[in-house]
Each structure stands twice: as structure tokens, then as C-alpha cells.
N, C-alpha and C. Protein backbone atom coordinates (compact mmCIF):
# COMPACT_ATOMS: atom_id res chain seq x y z
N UNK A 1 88.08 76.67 84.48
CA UNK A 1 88.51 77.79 85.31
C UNK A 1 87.58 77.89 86.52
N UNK A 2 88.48 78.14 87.58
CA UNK A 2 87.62 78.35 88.81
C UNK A 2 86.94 79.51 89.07
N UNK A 3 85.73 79.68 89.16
CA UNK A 3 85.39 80.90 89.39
C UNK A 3 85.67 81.58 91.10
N UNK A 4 85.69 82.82 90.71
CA UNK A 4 86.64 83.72 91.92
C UNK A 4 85.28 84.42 92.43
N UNK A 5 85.54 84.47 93.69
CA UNK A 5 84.60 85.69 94.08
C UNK A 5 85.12 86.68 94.62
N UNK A 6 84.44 88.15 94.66
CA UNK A 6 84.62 89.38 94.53
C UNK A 6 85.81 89.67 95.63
N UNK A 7 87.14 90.09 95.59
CA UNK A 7 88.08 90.23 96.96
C UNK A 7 88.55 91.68 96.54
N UNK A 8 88.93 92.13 97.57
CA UNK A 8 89.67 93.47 97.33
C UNK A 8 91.18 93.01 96.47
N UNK A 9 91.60 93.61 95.39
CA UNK A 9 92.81 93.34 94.60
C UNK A 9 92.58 93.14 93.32
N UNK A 10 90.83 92.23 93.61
CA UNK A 10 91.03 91.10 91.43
C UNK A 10 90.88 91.98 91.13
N UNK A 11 90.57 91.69 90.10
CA UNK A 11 90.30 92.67 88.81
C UNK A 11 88.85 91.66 88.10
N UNK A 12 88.20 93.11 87.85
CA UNK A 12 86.84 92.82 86.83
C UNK A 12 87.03 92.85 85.89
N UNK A 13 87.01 92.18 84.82
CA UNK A 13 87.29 92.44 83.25
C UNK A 13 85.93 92.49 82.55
N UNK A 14 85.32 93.65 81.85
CA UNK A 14 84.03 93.37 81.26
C UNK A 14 83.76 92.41 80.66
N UNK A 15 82.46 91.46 80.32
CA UNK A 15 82.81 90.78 79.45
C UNK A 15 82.33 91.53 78.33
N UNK A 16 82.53 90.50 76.85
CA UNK A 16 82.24 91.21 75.75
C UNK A 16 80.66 91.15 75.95
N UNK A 17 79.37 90.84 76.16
CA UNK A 17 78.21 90.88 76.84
C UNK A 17 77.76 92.48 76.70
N UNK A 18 79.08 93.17 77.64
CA UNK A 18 78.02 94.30 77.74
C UNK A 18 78.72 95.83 76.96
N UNK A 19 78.93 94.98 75.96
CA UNK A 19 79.09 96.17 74.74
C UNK A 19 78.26 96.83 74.37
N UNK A 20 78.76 98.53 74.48
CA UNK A 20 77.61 99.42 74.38
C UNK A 20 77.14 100.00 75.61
N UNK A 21 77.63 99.67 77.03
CA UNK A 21 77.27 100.15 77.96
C UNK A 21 78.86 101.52 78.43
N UNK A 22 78.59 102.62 78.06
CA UNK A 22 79.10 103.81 78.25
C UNK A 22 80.49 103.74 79.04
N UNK A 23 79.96 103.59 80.64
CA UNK A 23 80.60 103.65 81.28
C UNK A 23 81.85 102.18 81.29
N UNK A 24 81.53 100.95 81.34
CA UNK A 24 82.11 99.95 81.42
C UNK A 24 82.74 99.20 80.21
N UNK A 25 82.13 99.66 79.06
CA UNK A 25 82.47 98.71 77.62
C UNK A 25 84.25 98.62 77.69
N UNK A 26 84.56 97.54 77.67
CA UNK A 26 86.04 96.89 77.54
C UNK A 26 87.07 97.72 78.75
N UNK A 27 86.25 97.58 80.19
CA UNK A 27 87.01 98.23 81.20
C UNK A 27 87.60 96.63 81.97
N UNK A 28 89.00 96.75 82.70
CA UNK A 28 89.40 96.56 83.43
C UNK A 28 89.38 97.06 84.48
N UNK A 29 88.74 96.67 85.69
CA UNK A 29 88.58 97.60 87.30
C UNK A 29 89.19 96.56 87.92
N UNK A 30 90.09 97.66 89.12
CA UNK A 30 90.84 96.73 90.44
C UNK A 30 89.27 97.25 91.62
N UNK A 31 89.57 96.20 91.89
CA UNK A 31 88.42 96.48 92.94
C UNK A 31 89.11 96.78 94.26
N UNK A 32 88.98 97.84 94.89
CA UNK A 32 89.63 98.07 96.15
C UNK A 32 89.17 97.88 97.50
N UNK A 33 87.57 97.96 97.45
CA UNK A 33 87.09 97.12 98.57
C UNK A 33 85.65 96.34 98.32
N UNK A 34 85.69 95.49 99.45
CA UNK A 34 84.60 94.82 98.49
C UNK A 34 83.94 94.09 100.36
N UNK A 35 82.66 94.41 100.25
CA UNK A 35 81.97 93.59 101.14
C UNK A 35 80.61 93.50 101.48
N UNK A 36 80.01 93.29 102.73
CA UNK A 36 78.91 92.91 102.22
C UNK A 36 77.66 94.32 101.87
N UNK A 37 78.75 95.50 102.78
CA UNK A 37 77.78 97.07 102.44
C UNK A 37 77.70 97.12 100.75
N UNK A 38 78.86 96.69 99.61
CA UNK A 38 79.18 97.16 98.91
C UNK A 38 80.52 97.33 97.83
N UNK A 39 80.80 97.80 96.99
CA UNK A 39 82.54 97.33 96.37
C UNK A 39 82.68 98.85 95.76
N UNK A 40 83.82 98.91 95.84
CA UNK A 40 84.42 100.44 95.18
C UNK A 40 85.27 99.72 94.46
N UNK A 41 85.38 100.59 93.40
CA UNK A 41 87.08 99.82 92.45
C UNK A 41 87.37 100.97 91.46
N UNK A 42 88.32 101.32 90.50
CA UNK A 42 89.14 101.95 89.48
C UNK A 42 89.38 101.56 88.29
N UNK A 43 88.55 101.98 87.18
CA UNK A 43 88.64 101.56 85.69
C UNK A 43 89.94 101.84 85.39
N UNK A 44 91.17 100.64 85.19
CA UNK A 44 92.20 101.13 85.20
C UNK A 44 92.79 101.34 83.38
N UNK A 45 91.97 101.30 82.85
CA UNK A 45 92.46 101.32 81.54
C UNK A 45 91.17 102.37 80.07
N UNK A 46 90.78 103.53 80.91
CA UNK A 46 90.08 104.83 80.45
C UNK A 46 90.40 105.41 80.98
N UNK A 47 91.87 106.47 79.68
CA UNK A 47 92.23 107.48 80.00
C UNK A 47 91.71 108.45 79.62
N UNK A 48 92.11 109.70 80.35
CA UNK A 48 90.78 110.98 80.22
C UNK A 48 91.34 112.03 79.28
N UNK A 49 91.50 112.92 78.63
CA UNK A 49 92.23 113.96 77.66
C UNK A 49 92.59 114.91 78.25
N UNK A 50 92.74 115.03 79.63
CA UNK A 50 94.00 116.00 80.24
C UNK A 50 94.71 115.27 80.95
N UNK A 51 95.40 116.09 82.40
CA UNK A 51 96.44 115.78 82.99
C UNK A 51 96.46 116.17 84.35
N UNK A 52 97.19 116.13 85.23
CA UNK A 52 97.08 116.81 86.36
C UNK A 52 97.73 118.23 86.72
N UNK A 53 98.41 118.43 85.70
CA UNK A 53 98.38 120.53 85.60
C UNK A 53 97.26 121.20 85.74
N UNK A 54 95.99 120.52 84.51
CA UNK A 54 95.01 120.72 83.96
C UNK A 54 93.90 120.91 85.36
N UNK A 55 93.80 119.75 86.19
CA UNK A 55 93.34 120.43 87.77
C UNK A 55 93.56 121.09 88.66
N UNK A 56 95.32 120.83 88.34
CA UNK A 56 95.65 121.46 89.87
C UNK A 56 96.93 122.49 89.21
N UNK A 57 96.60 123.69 88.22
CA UNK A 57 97.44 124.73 87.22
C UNK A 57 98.51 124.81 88.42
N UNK A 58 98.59 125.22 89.95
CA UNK A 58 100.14 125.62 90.34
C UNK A 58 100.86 124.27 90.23
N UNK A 59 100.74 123.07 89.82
CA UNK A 59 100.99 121.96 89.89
C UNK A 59 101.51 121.95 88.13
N UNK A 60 102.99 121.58 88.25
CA UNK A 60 103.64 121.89 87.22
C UNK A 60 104.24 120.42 86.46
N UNK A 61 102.60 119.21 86.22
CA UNK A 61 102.81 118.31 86.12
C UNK A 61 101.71 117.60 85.08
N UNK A 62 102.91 116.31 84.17
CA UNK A 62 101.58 115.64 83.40
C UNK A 62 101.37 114.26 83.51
N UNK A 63 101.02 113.96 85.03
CA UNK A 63 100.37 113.20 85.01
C UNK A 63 99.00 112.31 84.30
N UNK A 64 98.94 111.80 83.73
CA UNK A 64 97.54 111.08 83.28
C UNK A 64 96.57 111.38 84.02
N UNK A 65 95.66 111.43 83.77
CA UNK A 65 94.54 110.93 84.65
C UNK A 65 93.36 110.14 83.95
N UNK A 66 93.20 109.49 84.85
CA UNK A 66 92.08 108.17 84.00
C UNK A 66 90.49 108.05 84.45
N UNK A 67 89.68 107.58 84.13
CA UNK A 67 88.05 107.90 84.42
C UNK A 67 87.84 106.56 85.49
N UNK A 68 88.08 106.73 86.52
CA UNK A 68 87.51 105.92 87.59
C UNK A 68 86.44 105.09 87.41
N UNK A 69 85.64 105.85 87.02
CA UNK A 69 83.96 104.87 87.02
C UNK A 69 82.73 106.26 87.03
N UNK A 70 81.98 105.78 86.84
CA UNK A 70 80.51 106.46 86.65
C UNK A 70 80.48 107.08 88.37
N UNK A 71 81.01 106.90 89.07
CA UNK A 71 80.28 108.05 90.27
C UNK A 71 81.09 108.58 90.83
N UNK A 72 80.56 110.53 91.11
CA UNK A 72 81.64 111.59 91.39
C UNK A 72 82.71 111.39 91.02
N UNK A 73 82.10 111.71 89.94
CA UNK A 73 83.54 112.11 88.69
C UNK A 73 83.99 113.41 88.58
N UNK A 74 83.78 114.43 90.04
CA UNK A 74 83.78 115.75 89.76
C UNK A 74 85.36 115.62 91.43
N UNK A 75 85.82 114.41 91.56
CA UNK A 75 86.41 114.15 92.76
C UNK A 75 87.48 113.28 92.38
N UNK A 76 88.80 113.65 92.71
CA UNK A 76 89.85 113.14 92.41
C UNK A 76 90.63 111.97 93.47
N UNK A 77 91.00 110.82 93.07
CA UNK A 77 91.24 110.00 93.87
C UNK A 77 93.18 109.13 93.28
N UNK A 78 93.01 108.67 93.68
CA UNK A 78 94.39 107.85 93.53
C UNK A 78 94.66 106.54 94.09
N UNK A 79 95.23 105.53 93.39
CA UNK A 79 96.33 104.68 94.02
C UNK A 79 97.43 104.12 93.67
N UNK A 80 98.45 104.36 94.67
CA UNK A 80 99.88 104.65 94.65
C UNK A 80 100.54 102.86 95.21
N UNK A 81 101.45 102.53 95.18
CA UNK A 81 102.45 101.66 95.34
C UNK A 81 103.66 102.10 96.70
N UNK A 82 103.69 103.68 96.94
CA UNK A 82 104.43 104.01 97.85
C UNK A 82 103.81 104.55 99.10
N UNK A 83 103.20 103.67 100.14
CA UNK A 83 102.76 103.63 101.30
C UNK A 83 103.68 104.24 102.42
N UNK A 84 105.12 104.38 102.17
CA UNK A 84 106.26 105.06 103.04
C UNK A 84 106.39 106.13 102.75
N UNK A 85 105.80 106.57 101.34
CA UNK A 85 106.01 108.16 101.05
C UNK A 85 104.57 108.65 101.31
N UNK A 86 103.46 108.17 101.64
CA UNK A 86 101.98 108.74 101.60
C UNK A 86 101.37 108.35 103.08
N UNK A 87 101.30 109.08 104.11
CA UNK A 87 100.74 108.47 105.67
C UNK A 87 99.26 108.32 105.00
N UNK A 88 98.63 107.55 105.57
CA UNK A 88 97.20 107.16 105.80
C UNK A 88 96.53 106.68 104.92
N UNK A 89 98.08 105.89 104.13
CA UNK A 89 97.20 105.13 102.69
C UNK A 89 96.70 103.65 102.99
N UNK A 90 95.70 103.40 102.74
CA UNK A 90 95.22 101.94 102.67
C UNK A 90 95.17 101.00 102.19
N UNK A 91 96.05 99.94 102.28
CA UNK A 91 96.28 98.95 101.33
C UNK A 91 95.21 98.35 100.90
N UNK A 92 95.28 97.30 99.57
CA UNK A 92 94.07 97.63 98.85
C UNK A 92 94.65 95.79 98.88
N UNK A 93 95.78 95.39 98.38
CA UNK A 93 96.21 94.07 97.96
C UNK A 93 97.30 94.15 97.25
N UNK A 94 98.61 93.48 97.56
CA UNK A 94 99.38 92.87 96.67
C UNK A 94 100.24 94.54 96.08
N UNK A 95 100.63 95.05 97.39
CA UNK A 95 101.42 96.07 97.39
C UNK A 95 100.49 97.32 96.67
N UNK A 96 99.31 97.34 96.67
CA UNK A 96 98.91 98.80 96.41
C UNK A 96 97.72 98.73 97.65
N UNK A 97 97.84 100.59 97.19
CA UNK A 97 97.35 101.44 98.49
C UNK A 97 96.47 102.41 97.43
N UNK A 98 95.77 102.87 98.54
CA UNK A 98 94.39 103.69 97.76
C UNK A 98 94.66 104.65 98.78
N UNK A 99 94.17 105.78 98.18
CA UNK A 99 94.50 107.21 99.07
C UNK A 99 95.69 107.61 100.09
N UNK A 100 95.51 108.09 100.84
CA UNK A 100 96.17 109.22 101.80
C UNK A 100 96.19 110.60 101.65
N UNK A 101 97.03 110.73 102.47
CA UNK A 101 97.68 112.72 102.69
C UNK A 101 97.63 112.95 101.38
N UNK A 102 96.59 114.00 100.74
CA UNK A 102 96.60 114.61 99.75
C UNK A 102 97.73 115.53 99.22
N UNK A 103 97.53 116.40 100.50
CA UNK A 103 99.02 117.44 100.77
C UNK A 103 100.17 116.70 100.20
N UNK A 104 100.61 115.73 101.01
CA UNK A 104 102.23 115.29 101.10
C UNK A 104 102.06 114.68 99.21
N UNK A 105 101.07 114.04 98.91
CA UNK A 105 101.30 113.88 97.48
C UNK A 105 101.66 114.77 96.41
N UNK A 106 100.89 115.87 96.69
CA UNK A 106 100.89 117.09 95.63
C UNK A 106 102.34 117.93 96.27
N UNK A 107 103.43 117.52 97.45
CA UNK A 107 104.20 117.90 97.66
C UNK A 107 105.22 116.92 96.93
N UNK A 108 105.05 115.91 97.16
CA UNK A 108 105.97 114.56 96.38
C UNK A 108 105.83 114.96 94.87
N UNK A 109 105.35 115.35 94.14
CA UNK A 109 105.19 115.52 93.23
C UNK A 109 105.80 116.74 92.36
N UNK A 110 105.45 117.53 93.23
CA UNK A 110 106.18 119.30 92.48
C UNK A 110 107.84 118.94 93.11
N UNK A 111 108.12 117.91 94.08
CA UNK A 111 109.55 118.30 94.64
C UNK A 111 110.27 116.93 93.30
N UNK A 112 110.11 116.34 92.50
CA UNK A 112 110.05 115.14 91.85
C UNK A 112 110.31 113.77 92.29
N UNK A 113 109.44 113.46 93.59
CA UNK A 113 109.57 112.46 94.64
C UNK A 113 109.08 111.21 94.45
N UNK A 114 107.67 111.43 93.14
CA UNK A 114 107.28 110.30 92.82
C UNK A 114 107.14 110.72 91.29
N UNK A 115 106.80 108.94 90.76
CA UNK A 115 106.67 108.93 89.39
C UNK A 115 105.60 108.42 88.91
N UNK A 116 104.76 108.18 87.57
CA UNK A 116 103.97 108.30 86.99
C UNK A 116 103.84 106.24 87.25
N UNK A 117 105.09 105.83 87.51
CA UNK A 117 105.00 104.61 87.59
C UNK A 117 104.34 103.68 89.36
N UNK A 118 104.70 105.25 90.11
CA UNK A 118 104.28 104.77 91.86
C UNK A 118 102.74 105.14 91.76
N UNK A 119 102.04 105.91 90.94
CA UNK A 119 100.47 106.23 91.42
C UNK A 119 99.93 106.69 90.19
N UNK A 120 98.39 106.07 90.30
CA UNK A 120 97.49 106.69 89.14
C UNK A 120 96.55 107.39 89.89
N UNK A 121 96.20 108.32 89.04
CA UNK A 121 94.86 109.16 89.58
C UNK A 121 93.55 109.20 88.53
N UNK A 122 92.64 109.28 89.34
CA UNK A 122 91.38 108.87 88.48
C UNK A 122 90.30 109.73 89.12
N UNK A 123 89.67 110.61 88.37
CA UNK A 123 87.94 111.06 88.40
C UNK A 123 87.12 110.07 88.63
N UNK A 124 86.82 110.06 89.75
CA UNK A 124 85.27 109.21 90.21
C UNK A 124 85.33 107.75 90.21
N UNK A 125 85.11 106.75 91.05
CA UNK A 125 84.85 105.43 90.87
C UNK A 125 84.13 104.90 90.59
N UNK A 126 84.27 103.33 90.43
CA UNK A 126 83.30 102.80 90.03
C UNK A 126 82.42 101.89 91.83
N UNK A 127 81.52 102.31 91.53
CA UNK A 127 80.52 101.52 93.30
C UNK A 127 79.39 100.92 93.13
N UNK A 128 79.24 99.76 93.56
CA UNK A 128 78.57 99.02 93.70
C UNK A 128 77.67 98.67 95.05
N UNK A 129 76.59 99.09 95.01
CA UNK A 129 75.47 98.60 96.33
C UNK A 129 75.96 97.11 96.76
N UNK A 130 75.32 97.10 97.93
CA UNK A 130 74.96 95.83 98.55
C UNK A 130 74.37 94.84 97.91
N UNK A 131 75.14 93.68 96.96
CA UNK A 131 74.47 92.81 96.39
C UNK A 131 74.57 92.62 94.79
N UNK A 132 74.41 94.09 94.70
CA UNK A 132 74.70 94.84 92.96
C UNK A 132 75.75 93.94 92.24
N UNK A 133 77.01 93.70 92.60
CA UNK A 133 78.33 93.25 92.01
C UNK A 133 77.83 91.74 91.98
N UNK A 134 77.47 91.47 93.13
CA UNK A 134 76.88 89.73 92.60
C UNK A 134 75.66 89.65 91.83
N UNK A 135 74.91 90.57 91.95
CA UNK A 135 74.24 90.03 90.26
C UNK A 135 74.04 90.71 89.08
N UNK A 136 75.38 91.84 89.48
CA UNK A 136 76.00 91.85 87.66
C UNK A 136 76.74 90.57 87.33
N UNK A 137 77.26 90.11 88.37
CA UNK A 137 78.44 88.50 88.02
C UNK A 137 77.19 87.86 87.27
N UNK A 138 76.15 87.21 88.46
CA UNK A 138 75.50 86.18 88.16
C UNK A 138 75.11 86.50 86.90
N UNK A 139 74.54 87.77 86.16
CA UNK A 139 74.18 87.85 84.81
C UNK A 139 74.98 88.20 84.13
N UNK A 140 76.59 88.06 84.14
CA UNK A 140 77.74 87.72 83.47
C UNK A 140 78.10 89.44 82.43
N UNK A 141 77.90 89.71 83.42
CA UNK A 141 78.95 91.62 83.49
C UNK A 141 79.59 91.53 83.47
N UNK A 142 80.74 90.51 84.16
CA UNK A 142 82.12 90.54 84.81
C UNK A 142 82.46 89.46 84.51
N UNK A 143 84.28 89.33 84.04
CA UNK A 143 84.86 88.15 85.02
C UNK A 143 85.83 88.46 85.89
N UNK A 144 85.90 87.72 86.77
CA UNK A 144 86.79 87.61 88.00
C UNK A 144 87.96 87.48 87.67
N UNK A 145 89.08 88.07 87.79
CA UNK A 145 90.39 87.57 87.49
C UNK A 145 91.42 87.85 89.15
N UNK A 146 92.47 87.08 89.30
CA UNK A 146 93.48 87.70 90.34
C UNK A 146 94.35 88.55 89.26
N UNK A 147 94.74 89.69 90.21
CA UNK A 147 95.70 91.02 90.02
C UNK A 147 97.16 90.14 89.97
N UNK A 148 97.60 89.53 88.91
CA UNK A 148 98.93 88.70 88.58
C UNK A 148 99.77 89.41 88.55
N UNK A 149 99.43 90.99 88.36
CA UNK A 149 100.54 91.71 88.10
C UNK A 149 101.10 93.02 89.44
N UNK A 150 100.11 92.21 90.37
CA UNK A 150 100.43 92.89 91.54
C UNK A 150 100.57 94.47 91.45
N UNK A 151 101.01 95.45 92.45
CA UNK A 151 101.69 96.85 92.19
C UNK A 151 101.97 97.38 91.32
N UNK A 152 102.14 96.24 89.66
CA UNK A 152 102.80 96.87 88.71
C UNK A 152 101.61 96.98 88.02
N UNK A 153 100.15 97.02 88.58
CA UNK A 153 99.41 97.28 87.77
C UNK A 153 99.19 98.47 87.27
N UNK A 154 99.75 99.61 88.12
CA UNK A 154 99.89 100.68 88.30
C UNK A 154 100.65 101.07 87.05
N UNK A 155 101.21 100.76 86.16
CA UNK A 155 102.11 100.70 85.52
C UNK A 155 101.85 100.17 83.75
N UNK A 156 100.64 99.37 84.04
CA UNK A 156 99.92 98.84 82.96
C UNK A 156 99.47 99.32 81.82
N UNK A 157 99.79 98.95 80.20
CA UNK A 157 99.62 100.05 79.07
C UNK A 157 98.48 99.93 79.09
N UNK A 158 97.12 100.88 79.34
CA UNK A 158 95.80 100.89 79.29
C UNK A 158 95.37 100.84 78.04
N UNK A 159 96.16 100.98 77.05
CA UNK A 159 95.79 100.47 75.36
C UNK A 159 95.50 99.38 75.57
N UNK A 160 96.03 98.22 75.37
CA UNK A 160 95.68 96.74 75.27
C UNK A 160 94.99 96.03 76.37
N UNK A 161 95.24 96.90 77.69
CA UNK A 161 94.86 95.80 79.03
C UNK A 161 93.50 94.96 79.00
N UNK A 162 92.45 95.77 78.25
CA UNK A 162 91.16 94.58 78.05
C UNK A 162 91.22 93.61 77.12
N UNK A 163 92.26 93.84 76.32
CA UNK A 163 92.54 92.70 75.05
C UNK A 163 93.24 91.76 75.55
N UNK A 164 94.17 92.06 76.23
CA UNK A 164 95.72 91.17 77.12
C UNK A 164 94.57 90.51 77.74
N UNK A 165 93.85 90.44 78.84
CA UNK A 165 92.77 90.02 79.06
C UNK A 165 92.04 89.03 78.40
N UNK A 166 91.17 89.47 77.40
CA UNK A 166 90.51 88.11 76.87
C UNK A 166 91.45 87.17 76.22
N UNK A 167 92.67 87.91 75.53
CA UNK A 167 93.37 86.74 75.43
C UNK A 167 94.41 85.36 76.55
N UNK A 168 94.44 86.38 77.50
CA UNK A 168 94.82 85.14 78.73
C UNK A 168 93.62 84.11 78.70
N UNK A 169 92.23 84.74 79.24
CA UNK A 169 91.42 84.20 79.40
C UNK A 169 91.03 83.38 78.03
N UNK A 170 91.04 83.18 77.04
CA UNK A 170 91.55 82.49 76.03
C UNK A 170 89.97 81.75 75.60
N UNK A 171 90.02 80.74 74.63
CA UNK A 171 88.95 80.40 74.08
C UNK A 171 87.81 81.31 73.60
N UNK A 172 86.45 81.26 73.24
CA UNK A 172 85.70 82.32 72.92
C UNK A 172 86.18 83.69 73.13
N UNK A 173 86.76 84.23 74.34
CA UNK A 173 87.47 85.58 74.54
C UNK A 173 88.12 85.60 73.39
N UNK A 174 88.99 84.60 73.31
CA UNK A 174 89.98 85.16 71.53
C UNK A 174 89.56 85.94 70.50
N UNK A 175 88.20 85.75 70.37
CA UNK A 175 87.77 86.24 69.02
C UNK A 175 87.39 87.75 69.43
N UNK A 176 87.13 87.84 71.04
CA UNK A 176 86.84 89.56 71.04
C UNK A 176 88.00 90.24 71.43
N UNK A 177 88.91 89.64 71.79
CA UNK A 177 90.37 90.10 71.57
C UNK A 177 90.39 91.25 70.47
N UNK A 178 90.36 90.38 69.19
CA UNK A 178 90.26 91.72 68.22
C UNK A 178 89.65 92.09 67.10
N UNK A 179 88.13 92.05 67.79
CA UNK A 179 86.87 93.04 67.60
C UNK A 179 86.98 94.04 67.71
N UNK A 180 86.15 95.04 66.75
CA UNK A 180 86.61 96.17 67.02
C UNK A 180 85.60 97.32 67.97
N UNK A 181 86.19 98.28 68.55
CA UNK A 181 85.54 98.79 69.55
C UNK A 181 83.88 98.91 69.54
N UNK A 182 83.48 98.89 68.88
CA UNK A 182 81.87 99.38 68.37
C UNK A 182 81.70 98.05 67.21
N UNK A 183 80.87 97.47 67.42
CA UNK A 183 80.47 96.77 66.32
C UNK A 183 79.63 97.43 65.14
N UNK A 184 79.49 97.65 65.39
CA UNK A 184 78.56 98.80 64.41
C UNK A 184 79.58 99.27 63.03
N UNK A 185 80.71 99.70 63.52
CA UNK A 185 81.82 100.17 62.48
C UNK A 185 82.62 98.40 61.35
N UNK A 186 81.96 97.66 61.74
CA UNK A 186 82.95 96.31 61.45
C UNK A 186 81.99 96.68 59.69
């Protein structure tokens, strides 16, 4: 396998390595930008135990919401697939967009304009300093994968997505496929 370096779109898959670390243990992150200041990205598969009623009560909706990453997690973010329904969203790769008009969303939403399948929302991201992301790689934090599933990642059952994972990635991954969350409990 060729190794990938860091682009706005892949996806980070933890490896099994850093089991036991809080924030990241068996996360999938899309990375949304990535350069030489630094990388932002979205743990897309830690969901959180409310919803988006639960933040925004005149908002008569149950959206998911999922745990971004370890920083300002007290700040709500999103990315959506519908760039024609959201002005000032920024494409990220491979038909998704990160932010925009807050307003027009939380209007798309109460009018039933969008669906649970066009945008996820997430508490806080995950960010990386200048340099940081290349030597969590080099000391094998991460692997690199391309976003195969394009826009529809958005869409992705966050139950299995780190397992679907090591098993693409196949060989040694197989066996942590299905390990169980905590070794400690085996």
C-alpha cells in the first residue's frame, strides 16, 4: 500500500496503537483542511447522547450530533453535502462542504429543507499544529486512507466505520476488526 499524505478529504483511521487514548481510540476523522499552518478535521464516527433540540430547544429537531474532536467542544460546527442550499460553505473534497450561513441552516431545517442524510453536526474539532499530524503519522497514530465514499460519508453508520476500516485495510488490521473496545474487558 502506498502511503498517502495528509490532503483535505482522506480520512485518518486510528490505528489500533493508540488504544486508550480518550479522545481518538477507534476514530475515523475527515480531515477538512490540512497545510503547512496546520489540519482541522471531524471524528466522524463518536456520537454524543443528545440531539440538536437539545441545543437549540426552539429548534424542533433530532438531529445527531457527534463529538468532533478534543478542541472547543463548547462550539457547534457542521458539514453538509448541499452547497446550493448553504451560501458561504467551503468545500472540503469530493462533494462536501464545511460550514456556512448558520441562519439559513437552522432555517432549512425547522422548514424540512434538509435531511439528516445532507449534514452532520459536531461539538468541537479535532486540530492539529504545524507539523503535529506528521509526527503523529511518523509514530503511527494514523493511517491515511482516500474518502471512497465521497459525500456519502455524511451518511456513514458510525457503529462499524472504524471496523469497516481495518477490515478494508486488511491483514494484521483483521484481527482488531473484532477486538473488543477496551482490552482490559477481553
Amino acid at each position: 500500500m502506498i502511503a498517502l499524505k495528509p490532503t483535505k478529504g482522506h480520512l485518518l483511521v486510528a490505528e489500533p496503537s493508540i488504544i486508550g487514548d480518550v479522545a481518538f481510540n477507534r476514530s475515523v476523522v475527515l480531515l477538512a483542511d490540512h497545510s503547512e499552518k496546520g489540519s482541522v478535521g471531524f471524528i466522524l464516527n463518536k456520537i454524543l447522547d443528545f440531539n440538536l433540540k437539545d441545543l437549540i430547544p426552539e429548534l424542533d429537531s433530532n438531529f445527531k450530533i457527534y463529538n468532533g474532536g478534543p478542541v472547543e467542544q463548547d462550539n457547534l460546527y457542521f458539514i453538509h453535502k448541499v452547497p446550493e442550499l448553504i451560501p458561504e460553505s467551503i468545500e472540503i473534497a469530493n462533494g462536501i462542504y464545511w460550514g456556512g450561513d448558520f441562519d439559513v441552516v437552522i432555517d432549512l431545517i425547522a422548514k424540512g429543507k434538509i435531511s439528516e442524510k445532507q449534514i452532520r453536526f459536531f461539538l468541537g474539532y479535532s486540530g492539529w499544529e504545524a507539523e503535529q499530524l506528521n509526527e503523529e503519522l511518523n509514530s503511527h497514530s494514523w493511517i491515511i486512507t482516500t474518502n471512497e465514499h465521497a459525500s456519502e460519508v455524511i451518511e456513514r453508520p458510525y457503529i462499524s466505520f472504524w471496523k469497516d476500516k481495518m477490515m478494508q485495510l486488511g491483514g494484521d488490521y483483521l484481527l482488531w476488526s473484532n477486538a473488543p473496545e477496551n482490552p482490559t474487558y477481553n
